[in-house]
PDB file of N, CA and C in Angstrom:
ATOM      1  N   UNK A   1      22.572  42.070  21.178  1.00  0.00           N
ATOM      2  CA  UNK A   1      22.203  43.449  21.014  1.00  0.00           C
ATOM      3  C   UNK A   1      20.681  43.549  21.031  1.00  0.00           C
ATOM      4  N   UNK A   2      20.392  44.781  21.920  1.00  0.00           N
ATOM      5  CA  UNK A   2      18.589  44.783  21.912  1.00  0.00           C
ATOM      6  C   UNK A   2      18.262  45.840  20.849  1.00  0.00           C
ATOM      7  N   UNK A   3      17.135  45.340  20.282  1.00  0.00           N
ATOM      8  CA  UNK A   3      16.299  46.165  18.833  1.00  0.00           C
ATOM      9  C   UNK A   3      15.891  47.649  19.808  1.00  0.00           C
ATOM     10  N   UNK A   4      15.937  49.044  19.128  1.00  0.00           N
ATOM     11  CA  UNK A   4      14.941  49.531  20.180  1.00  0.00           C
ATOM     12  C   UNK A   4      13.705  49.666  19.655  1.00  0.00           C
ATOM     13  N   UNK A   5      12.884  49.901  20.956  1.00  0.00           N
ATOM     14  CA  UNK A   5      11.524  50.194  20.697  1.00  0.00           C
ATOM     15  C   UNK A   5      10.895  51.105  21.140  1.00  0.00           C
ATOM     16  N   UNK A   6      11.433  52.163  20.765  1.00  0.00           N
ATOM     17  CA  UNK A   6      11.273  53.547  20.691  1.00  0.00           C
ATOM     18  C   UNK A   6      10.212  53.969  19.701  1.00  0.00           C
ATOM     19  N   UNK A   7       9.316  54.652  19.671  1.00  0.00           N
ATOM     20  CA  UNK A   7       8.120  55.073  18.635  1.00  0.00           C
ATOM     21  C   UNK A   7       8.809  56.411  17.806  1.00  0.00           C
ATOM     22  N   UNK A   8       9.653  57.030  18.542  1.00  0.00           N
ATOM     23  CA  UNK A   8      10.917  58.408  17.989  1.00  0.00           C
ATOM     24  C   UNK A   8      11.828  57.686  17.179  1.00  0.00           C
ATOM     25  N   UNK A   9      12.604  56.795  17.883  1.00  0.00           N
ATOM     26  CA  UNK A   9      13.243  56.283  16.800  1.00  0.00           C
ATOM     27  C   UNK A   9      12.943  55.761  15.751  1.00  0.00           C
ATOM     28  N   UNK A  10      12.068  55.068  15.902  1.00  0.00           N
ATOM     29  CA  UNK A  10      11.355  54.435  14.554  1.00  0.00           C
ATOM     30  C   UNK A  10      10.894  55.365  13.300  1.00  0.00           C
ATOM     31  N   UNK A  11      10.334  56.478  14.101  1.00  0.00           N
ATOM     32  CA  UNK A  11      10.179  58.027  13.062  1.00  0.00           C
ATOM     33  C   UNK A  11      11.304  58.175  12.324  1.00  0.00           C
ATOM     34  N   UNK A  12      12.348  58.147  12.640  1.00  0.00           N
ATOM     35  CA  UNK A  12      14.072  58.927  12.530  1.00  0.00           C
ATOM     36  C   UNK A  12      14.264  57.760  11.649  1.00  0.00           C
ATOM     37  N   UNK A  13      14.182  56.634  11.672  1.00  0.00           N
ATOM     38  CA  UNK A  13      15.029  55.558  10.861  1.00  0.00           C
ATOM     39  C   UNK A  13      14.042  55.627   9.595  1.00  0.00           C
ATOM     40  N   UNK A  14      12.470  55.741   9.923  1.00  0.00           N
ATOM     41  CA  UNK A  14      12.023  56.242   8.567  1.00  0.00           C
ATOM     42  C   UNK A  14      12.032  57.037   7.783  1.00  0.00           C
ATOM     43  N   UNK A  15      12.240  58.127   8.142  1.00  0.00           N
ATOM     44  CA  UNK A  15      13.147  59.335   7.679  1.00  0.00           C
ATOM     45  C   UNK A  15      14.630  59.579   7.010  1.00  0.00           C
ATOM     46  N   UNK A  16      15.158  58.610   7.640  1.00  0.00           N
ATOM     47  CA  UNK A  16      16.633  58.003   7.038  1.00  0.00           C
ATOM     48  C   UNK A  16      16.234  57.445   6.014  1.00  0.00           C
ATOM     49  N   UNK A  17      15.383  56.002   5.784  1.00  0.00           N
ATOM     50  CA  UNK A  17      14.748  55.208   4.678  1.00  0.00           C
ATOM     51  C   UNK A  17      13.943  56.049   3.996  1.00  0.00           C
ATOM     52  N   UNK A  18      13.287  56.800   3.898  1.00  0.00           N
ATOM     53  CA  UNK A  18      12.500  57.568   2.489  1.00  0.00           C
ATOM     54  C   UNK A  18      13.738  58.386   2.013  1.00  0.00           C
ATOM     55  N   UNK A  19      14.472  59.291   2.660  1.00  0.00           N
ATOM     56  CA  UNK A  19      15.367  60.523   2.108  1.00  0.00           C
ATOM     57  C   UNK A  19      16.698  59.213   0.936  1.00  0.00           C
ATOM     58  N   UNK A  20      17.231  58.246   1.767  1.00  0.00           N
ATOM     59  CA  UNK A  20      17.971  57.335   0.972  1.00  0.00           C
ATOM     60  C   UNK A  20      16.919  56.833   0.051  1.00  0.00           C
ATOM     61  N   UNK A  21      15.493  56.628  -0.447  1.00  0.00           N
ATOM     62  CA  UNK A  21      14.979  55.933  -1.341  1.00  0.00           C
ATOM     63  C   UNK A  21      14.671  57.347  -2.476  1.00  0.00           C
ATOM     64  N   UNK A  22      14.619  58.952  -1.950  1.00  0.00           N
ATOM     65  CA  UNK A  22      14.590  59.449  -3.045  1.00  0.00           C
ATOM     66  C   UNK A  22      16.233  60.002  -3.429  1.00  0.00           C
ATOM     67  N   UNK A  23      16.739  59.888  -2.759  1.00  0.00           N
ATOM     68  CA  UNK A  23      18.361  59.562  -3.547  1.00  0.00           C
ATOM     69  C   UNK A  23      18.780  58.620  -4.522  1.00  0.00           C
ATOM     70  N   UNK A  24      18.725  57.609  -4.236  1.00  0.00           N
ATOM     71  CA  UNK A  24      19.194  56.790  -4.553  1.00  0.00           C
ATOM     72  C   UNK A  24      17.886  55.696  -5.414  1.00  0.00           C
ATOM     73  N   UNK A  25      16.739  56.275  -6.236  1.00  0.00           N
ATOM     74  CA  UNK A  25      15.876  55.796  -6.421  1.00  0.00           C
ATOM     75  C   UNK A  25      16.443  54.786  -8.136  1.00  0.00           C
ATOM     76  N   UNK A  26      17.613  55.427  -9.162  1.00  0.00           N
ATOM     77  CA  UNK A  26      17.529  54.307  -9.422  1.00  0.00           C
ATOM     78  C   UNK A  26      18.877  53.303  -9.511  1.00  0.00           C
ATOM     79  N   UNK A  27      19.378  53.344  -8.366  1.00  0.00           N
ATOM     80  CA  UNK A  27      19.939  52.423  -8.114  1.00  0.00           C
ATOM     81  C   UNK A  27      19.077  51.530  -7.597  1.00  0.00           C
ATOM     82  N   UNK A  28      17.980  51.537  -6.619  1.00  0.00           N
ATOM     83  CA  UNK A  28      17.052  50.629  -6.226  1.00  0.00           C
ATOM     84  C   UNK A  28      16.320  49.536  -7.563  1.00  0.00           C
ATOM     85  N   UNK A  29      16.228  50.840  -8.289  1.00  0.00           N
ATOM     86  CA  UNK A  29      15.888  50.032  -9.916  1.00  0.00           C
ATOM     87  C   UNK A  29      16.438  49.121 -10.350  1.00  0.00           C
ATOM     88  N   UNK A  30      17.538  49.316 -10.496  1.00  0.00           N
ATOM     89  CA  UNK A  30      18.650  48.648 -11.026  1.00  0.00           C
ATOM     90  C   UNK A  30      18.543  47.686 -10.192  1.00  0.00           C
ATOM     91  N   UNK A  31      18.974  46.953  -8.686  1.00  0.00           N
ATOM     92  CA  UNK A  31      18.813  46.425  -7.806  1.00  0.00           C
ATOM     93  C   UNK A  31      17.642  45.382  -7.816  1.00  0.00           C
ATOM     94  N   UNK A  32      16.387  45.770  -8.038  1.00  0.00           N
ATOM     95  CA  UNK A  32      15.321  45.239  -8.131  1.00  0.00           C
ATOM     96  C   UNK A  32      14.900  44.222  -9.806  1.00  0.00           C
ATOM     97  N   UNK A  33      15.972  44.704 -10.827  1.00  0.00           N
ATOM     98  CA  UNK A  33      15.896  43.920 -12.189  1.00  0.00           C
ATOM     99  C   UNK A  33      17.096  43.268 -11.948  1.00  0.00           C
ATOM    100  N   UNK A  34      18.196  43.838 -11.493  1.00  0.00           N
ATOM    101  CA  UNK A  34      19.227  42.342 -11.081  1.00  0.00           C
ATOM    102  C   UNK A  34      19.731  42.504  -9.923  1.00  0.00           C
ATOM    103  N   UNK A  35      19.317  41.618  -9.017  1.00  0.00           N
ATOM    104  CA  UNK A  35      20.001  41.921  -7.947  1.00  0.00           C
ATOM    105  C   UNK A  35      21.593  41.245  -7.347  1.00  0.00           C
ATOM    106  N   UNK A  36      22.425  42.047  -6.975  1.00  0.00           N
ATOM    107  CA  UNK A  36      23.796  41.705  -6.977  1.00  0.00           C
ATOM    108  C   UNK A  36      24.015  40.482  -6.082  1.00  0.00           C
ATOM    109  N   UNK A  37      24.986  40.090  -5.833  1.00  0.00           N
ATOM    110  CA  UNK A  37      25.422  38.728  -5.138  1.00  0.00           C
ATOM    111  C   UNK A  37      26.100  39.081  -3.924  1.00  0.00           C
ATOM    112  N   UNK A  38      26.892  40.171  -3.740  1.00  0.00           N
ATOM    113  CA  UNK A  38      27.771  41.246  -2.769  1.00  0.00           C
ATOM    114  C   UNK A  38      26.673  41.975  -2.148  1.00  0.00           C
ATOM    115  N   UNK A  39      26.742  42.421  -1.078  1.00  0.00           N
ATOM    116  CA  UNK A  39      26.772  43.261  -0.376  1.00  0.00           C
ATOM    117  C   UNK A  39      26.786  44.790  -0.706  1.00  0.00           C
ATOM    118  N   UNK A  40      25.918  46.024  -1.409  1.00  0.00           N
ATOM    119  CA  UNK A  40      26.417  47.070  -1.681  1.00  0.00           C
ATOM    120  C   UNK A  40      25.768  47.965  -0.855  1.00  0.00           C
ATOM    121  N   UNK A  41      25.943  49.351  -0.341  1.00  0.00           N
ATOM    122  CA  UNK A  41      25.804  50.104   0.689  1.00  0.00           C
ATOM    123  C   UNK A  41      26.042  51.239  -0.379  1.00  0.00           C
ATOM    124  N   UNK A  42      24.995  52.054   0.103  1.00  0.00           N
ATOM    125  CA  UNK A  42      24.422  53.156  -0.458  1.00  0.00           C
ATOM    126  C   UNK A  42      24.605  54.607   0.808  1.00  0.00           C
ATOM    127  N   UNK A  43      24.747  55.345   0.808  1.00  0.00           N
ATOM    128  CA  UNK A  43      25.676  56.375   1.715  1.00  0.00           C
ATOM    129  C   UNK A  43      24.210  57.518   1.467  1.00  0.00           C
ATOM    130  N   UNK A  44      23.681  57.955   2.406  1.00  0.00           N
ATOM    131  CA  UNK A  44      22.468  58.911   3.162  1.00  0.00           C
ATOM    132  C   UNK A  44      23.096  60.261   4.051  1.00  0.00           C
ATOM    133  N   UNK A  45      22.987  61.422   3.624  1.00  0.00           N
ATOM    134  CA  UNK A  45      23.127  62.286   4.511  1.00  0.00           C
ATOM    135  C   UNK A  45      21.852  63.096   5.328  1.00  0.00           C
ATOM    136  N   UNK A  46      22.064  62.708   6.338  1.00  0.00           N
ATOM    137  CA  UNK A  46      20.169  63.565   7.052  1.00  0.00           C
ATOM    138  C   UNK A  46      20.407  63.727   8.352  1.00  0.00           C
ATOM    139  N   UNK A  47      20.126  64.866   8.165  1.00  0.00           N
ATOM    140  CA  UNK A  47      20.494  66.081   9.303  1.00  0.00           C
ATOM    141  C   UNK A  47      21.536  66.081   9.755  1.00  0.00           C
ATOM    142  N   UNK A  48      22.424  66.371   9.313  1.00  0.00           N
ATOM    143  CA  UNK A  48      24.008  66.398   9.170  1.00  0.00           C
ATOM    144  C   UNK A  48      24.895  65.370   9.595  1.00  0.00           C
ATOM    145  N   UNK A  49      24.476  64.230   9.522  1.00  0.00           N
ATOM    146  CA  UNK A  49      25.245  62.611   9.952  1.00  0.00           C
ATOM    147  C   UNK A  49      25.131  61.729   8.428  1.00  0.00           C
ATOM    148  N   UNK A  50      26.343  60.523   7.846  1.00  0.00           N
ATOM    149  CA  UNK A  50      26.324  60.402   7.047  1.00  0.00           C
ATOM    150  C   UNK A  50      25.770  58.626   7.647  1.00  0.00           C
ATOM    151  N   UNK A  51      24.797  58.145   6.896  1.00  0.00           N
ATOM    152  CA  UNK A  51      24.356  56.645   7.232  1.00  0.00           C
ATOM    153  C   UNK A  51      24.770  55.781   5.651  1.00  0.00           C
ATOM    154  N   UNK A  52      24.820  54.505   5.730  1.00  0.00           N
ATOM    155  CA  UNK A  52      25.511  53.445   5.247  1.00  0.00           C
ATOM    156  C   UNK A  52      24.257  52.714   5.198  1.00  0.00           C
ATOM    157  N   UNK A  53      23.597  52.195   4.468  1.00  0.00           N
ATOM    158  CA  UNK A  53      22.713  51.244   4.203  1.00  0.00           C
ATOM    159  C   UNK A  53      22.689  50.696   3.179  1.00  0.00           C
ATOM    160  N   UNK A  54      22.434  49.261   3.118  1.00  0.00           N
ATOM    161  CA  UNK A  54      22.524  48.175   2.509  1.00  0.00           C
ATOM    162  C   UNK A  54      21.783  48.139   1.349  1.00  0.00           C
ATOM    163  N   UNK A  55      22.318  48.128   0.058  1.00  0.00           N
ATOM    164  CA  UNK A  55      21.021  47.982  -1.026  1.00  0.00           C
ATOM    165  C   UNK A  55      19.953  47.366  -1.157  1.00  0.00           C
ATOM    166  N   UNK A  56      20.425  46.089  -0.557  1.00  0.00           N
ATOM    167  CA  UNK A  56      19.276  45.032  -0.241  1.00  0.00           C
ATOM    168  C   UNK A  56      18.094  45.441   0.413  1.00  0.00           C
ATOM    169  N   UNK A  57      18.630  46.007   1.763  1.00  0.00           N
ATOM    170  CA  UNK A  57      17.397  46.197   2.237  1.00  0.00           C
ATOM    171  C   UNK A  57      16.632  47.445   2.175  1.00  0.00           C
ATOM    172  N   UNK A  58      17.454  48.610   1.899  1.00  0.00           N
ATOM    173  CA  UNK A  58      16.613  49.511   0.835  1.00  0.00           C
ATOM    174  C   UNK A  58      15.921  49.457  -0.194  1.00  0.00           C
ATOM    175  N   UNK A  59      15.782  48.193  -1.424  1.00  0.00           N
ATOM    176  CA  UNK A  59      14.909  47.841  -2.059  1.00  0.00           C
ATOM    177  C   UNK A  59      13.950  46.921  -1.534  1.00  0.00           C
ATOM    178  N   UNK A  60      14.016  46.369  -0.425  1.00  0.00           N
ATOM    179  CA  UNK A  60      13.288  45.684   0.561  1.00  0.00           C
ATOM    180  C   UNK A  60      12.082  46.447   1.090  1.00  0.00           C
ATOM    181  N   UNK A  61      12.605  47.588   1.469  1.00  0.00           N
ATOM    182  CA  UNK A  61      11.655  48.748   2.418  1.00  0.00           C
ATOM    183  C   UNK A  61      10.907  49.740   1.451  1.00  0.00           C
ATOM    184  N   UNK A  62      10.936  49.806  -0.043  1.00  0.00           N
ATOM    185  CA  UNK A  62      10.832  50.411  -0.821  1.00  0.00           C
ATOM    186  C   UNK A  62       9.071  49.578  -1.764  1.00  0.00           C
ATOM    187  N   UNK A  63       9.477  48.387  -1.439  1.00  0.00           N
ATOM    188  CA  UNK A  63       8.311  47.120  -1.919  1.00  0.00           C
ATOM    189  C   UNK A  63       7.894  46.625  -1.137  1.00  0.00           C
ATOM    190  N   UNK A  64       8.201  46.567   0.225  1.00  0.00           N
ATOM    191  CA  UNK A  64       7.258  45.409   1.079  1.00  0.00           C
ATOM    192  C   UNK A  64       6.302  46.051   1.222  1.00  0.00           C
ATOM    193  N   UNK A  65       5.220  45.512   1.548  1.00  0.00           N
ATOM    194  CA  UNK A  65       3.535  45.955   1.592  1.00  0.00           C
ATOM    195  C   UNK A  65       3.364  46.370   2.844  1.00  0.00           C
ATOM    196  N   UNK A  66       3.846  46.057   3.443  1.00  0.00           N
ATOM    197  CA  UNK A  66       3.822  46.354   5.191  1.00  0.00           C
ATOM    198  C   UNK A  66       5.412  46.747   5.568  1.00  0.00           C
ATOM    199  N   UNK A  67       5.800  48.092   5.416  1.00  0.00           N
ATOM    200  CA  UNK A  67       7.601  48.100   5.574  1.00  0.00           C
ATOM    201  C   UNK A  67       7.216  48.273   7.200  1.00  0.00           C
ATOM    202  N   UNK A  68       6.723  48.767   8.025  1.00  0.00           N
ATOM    203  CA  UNK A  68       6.771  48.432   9.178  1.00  0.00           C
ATOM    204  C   UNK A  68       7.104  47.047   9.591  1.00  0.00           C
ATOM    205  N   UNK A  69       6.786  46.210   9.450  1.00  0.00           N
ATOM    206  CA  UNK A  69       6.974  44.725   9.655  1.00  0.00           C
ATOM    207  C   UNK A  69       8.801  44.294   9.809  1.00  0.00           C
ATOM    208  N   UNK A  70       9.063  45.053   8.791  1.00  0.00           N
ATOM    209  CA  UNK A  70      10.840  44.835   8.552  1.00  0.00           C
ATOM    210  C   UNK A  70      11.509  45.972   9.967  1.00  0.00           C
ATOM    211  N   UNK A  71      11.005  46.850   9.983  1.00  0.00           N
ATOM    212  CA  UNK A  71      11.701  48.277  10.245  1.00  0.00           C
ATOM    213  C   UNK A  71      12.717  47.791  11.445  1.00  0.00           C
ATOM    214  N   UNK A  72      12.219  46.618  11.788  1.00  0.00           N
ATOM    215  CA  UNK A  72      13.287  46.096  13.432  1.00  0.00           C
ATOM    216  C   UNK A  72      14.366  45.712  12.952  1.00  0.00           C
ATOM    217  N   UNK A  73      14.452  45.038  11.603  1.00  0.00           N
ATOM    218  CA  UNK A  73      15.707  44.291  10.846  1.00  0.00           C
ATOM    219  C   UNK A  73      16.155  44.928   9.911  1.00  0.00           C
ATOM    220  N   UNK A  74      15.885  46.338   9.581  1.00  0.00           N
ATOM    221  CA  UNK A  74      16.344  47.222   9.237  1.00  0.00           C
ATOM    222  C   UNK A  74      17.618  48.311   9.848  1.00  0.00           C
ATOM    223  N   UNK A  75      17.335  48.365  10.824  1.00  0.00           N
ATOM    224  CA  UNK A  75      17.655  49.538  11.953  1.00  0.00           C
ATOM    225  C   UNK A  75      18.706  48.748  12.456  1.00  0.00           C
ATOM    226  N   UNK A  76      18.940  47.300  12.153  1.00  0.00           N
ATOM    227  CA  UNK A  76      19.941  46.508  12.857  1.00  0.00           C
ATOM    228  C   UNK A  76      21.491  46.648  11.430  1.00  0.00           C
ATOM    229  N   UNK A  77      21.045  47.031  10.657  1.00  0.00           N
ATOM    230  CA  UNK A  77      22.183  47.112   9.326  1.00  0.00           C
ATOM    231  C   UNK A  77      22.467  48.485   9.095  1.00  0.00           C
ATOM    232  N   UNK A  78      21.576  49.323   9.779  1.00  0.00           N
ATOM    233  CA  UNK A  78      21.808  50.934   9.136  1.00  0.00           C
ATOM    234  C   UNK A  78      23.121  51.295  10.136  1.00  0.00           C
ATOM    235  N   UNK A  79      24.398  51.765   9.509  1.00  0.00           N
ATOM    236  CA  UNK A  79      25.331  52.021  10.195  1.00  0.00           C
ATOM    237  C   UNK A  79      25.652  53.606   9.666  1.00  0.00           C
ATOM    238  N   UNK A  80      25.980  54.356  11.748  1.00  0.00           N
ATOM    239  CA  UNK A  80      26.091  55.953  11.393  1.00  0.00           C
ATOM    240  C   UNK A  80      27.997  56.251  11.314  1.00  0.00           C
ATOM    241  N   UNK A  81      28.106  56.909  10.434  1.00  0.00           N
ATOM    242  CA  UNK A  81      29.435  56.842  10.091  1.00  0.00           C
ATOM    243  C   UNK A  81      29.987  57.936  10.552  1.00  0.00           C
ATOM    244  N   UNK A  82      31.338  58.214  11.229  1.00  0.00           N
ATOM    245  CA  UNK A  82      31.795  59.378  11.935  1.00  0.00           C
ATOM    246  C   UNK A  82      32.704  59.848  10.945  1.00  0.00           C
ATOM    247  N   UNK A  83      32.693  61.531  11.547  1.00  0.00           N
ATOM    248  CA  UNK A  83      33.260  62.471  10.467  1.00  0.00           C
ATOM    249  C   UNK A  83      34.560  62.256  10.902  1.00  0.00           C
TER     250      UNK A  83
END
């Protein structure tokens, strides 16, 4: 599968990642003082599509110093879920 490299998309998936980080801000908390062993997915609604993202790497993108750096291995876990 190819990453894209779109400068639009990359806007849109950050937009997905801030709106899920002020949702879901303290579950990230929680996440970040213990982090689970499973797999948990955190559910985003923006602009009327529902996205699935990984706790992990939502507390990932929330602390890295450079979240650009990740945003390619991000965009590869964010899954859009049909109505």
């Amino acid at each position: 599968m190819k990453a894209v490299k779109h400068t639009t998309h990359h806007i849109h998936i950050k937009q997905i990642l801030n709106n899920a980080m002020d949702i879901h801000k303290e579950a990230i908390d929680q996440f970040k003082f213990m982090p689970f062993k499973e797999m948990i997915y955190v559910e985003s609604v923006f602009k009327d599509r529902r996205y699935h993202i990984p706790l992990k790497y939502l507390s990932l993108w929330s602390e890295h110093p450079h979240p650009n750096e990740i945003l390619s291995l991000i965009q590869d876990v964010i899954t859009i879920v049909k109505k």
